[in-house]
Every structure is written in structure tokens, then in C-alpha cells.
Protein backbone atom coordinates (compact mmCIF):
# COMPACT_ATOMS: atom_id res chain seq x y z
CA UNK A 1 18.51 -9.32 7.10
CA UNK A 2 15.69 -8.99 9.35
CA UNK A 3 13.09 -11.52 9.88
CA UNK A 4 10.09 -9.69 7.93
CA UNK A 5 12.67 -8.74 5.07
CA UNK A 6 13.53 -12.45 4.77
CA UNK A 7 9.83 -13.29 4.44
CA UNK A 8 9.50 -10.95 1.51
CA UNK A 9 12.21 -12.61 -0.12
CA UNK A 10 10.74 -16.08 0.60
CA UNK A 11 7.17 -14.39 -1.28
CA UNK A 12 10.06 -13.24 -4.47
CA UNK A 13 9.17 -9.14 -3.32
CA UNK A 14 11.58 -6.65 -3.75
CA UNK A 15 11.19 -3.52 -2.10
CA UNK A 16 11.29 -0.57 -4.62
CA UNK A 17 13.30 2.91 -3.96
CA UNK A 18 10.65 5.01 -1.91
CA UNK A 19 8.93 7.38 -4.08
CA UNK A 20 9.29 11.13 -3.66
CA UNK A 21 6.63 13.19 -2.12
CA UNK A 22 4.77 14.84 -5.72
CA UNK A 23 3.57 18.16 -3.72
CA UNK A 24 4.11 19.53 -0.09
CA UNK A 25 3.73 16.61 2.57
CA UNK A 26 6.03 13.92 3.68
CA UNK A 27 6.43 10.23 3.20
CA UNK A 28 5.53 9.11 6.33
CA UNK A 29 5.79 10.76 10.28
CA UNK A 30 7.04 8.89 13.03
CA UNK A 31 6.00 10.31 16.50
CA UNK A 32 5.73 8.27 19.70
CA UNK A 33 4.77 4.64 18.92
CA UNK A 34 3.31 5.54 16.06
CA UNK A 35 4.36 5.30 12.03
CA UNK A 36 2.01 7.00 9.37
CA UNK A 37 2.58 6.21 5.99
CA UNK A 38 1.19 8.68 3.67
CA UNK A 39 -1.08 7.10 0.63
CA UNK A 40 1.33 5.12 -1.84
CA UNK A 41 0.36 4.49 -5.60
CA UNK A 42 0.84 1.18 -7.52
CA UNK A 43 4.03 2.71 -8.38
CA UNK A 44 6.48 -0.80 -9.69
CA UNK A 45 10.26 -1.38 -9.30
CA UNK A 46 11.28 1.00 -12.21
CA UNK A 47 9.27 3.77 -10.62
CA UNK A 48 6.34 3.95 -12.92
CA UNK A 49 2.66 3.22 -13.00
CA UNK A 50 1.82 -0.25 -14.90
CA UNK A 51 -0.84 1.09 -17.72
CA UNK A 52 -2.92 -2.24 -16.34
CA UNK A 53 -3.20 0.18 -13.00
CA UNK A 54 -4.22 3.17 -14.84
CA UNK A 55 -7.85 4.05 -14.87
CA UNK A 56 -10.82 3.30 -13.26
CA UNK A 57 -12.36 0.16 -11.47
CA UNK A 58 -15.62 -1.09 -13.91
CA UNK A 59 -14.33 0.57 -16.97
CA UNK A 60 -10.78 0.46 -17.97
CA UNK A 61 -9.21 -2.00 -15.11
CA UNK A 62 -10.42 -4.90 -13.75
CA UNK A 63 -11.08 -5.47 -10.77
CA UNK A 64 -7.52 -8.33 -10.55
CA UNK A 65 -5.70 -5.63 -12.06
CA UNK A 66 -7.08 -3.55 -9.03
CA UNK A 67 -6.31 -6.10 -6.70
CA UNK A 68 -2.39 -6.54 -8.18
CA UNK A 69 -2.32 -2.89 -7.85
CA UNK A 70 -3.51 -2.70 -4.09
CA UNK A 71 -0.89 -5.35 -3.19
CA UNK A 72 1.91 -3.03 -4.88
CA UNK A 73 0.58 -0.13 -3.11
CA UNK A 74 1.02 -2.06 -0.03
CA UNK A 75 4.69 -2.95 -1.56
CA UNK A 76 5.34 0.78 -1.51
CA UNK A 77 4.23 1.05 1.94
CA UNK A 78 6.59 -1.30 3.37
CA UNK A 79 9.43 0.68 1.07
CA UNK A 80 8.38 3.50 3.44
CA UNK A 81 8.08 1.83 6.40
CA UNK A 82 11.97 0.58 5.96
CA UNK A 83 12.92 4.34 4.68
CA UNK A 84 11.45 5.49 8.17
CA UNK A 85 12.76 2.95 10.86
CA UNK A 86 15.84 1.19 9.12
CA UNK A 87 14.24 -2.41 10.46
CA UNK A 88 11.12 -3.64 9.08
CA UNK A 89 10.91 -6.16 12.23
CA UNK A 90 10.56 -2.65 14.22
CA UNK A 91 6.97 -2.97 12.91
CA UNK A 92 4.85 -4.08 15.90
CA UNK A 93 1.21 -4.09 13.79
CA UNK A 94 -0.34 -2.88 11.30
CA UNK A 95 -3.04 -0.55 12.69
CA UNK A 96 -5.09 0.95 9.76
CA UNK A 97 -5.16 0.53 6.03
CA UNK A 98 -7.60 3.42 3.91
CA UNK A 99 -7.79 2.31 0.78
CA UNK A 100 -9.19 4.98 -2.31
CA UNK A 101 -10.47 3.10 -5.55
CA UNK A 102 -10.34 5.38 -8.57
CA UNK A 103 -14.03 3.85 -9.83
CA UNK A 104 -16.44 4.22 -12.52
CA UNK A 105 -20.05 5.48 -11.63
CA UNK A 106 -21.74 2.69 -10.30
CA UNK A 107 -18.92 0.66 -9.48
CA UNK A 108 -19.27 -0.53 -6.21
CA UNK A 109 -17.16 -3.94 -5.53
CA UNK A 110 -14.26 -2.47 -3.76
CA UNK A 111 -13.95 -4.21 -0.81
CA UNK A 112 -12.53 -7.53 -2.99
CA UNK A 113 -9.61 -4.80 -4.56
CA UNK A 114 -8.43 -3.90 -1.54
CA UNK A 115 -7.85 -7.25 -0.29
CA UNK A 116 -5.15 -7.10 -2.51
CA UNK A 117 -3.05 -4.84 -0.10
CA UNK A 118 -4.88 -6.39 3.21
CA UNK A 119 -3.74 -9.91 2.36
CA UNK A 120 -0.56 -8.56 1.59
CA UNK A 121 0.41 -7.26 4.85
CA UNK A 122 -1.36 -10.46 6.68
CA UNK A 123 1.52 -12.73 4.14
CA UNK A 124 4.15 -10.45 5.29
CA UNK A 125 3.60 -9.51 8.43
CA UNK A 126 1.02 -12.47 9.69
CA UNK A 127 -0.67 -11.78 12.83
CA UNK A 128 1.13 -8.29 13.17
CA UNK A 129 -0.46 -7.53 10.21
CA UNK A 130 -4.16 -7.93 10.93
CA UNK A 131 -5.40 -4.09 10.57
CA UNK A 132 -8.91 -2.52 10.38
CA UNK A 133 -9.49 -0.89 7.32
CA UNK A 134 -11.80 1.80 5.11
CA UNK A 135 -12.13 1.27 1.59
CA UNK A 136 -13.80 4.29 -0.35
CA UNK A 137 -14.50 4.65 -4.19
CA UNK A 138 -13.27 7.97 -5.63
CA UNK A 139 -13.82 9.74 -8.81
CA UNK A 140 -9.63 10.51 -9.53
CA UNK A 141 -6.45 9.53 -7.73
CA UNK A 142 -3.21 11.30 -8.37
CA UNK A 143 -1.34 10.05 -12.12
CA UNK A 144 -4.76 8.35 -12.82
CA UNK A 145 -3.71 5.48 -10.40
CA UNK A 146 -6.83 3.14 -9.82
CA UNK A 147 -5.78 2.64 -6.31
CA UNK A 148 -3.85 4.80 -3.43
CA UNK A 149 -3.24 2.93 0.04
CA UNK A 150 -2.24 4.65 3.23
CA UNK A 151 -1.21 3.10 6.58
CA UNK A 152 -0.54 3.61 10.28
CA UNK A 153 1.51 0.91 11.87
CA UNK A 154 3.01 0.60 15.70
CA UNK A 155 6.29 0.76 15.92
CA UNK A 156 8.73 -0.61 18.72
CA UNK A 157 10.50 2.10 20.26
């Protein structure tokens, strides 16, 4: 077991079954020292969206519900990343999160739901996982999901 998978199982995470592509893209690309991880939804361990992370930030959801949902986007990620390179440790940093926050109009405290998936990758990952990030509001996400996280990570080689 590597060393990062051991530290998930120290924080009680399971990683899920990487979910399918839904239209015509992949999962995530690997090319030179680079992974990209295509945007992940809140999907859980059975595959499905938890109605608490269906809807939009400032109306249906709240914004811990957002935040819970960020972190399992993040969750989803890491699925990927381990689909792509076997070896979580192969992980070098975290580069870049984008965030997208399915909002109501008006709704503008974002930044504070997204932690949910930065603080994630800083527990798993610690100084590795240190990124910069964008965080945008949108008016839909795919399934109704109130929050989609992508990622581009280095990756020993």
C-alpha cells in the first residue's frame, strides 16, 4: 500500500470505482510530467449523487453541503489519479484545482465551498498538495451536481 493510500485510510476514505466518461472526452490524460484530471462530480461510493449535493449553492444546498461535496469531488479525483498511474505516491503536486459552483443568482460565497476539495488534497497529500486554484459560480453543472472539480497534478516519471 503506498504511502498516500495509507494516509487515506488513516482519514477512514475509500476510494470509489472511477466514474465513466458521460459524453466524448476522457478521464484524465497523462503526457510528459503532467496528469489532467477531467472535472469529477460529488459522485459517492455507490456511484450516485447524494440529493444533499443536488442543486444550487444559496437555494437548495448549503453552503457545508457544498463544501462535503467539493471534498468528494476531490475523492473522485484521486480515484482517477490511481486509475491513471497505478501509485498514488507517483503524485509529485498538485498543480491546479478549478472548481465550478452550481449557484443561485446572487450567490457569491464560493471560495469557502471549495475549500472543501483544497483542504482535502493539503490532508492527503500535505505539502505536495498545495495547488493554486479558480473557483467560478455557474448557472448548471452536469446531473444538477452543485459542484464539479478538475485537476492537474505532476507526476514522477
Amino acid at each position: 500500500m503506498s504511502k498516500t493510500e495509507e494516509r487515506l485510510a488513516a482519514l477512514g476514505v475509500s476510494l470509489p470505482i472511477p466514474a465513466a466518461p458521460v459524453a466524448n472526452y476522457v478521464p484524465f490524460v497523462a503526457t510528459g510530467a503532467l496528469l489532467v484530471i477531467s472535472g469529477q462530480l460529488a459522485f459517492g461510493l455507490d456511484g450516485k449523487l447524494d440529493p444533499a449535493h443536488v442543486g444550487k449553492l444559496g437555494a437548495q444546498v448549503s453552503s457545508e453541503a457544498g463544501r462535503a461535496a467539493a471534498r468528494n469531488c476531490a475523492i473522485n479525483i484521486l480515484a482517477q489519479a490511481k486509475a491513471a498511474l497505478g501509485d498514488l505516491d507517483k503524485i509529485s503536486r498538485c498543480i491546479r484545482l478549478g472548481g465550478f459552483i452550481n449557484t443561485a443568482p446572487g450567490f457569491s460565497a464560493i471560495a469557502p465551498v471549495m475549500n472543501g476539495a483544497s483542504d482535502f488534497m493539503v490532508e492527503v497529500l500535505g505539502d505536495k498538495g498545495r495547488h493554486a486554484r479558480s473557483t467560478v459560480g455557474v448557472a448548471e453543472l452536469p446531473f444538477d451536481s452543485v459542484v464539479e472539480v478538475e485537476a492537474l497534478f505532476e507526476i514522477a516519471i
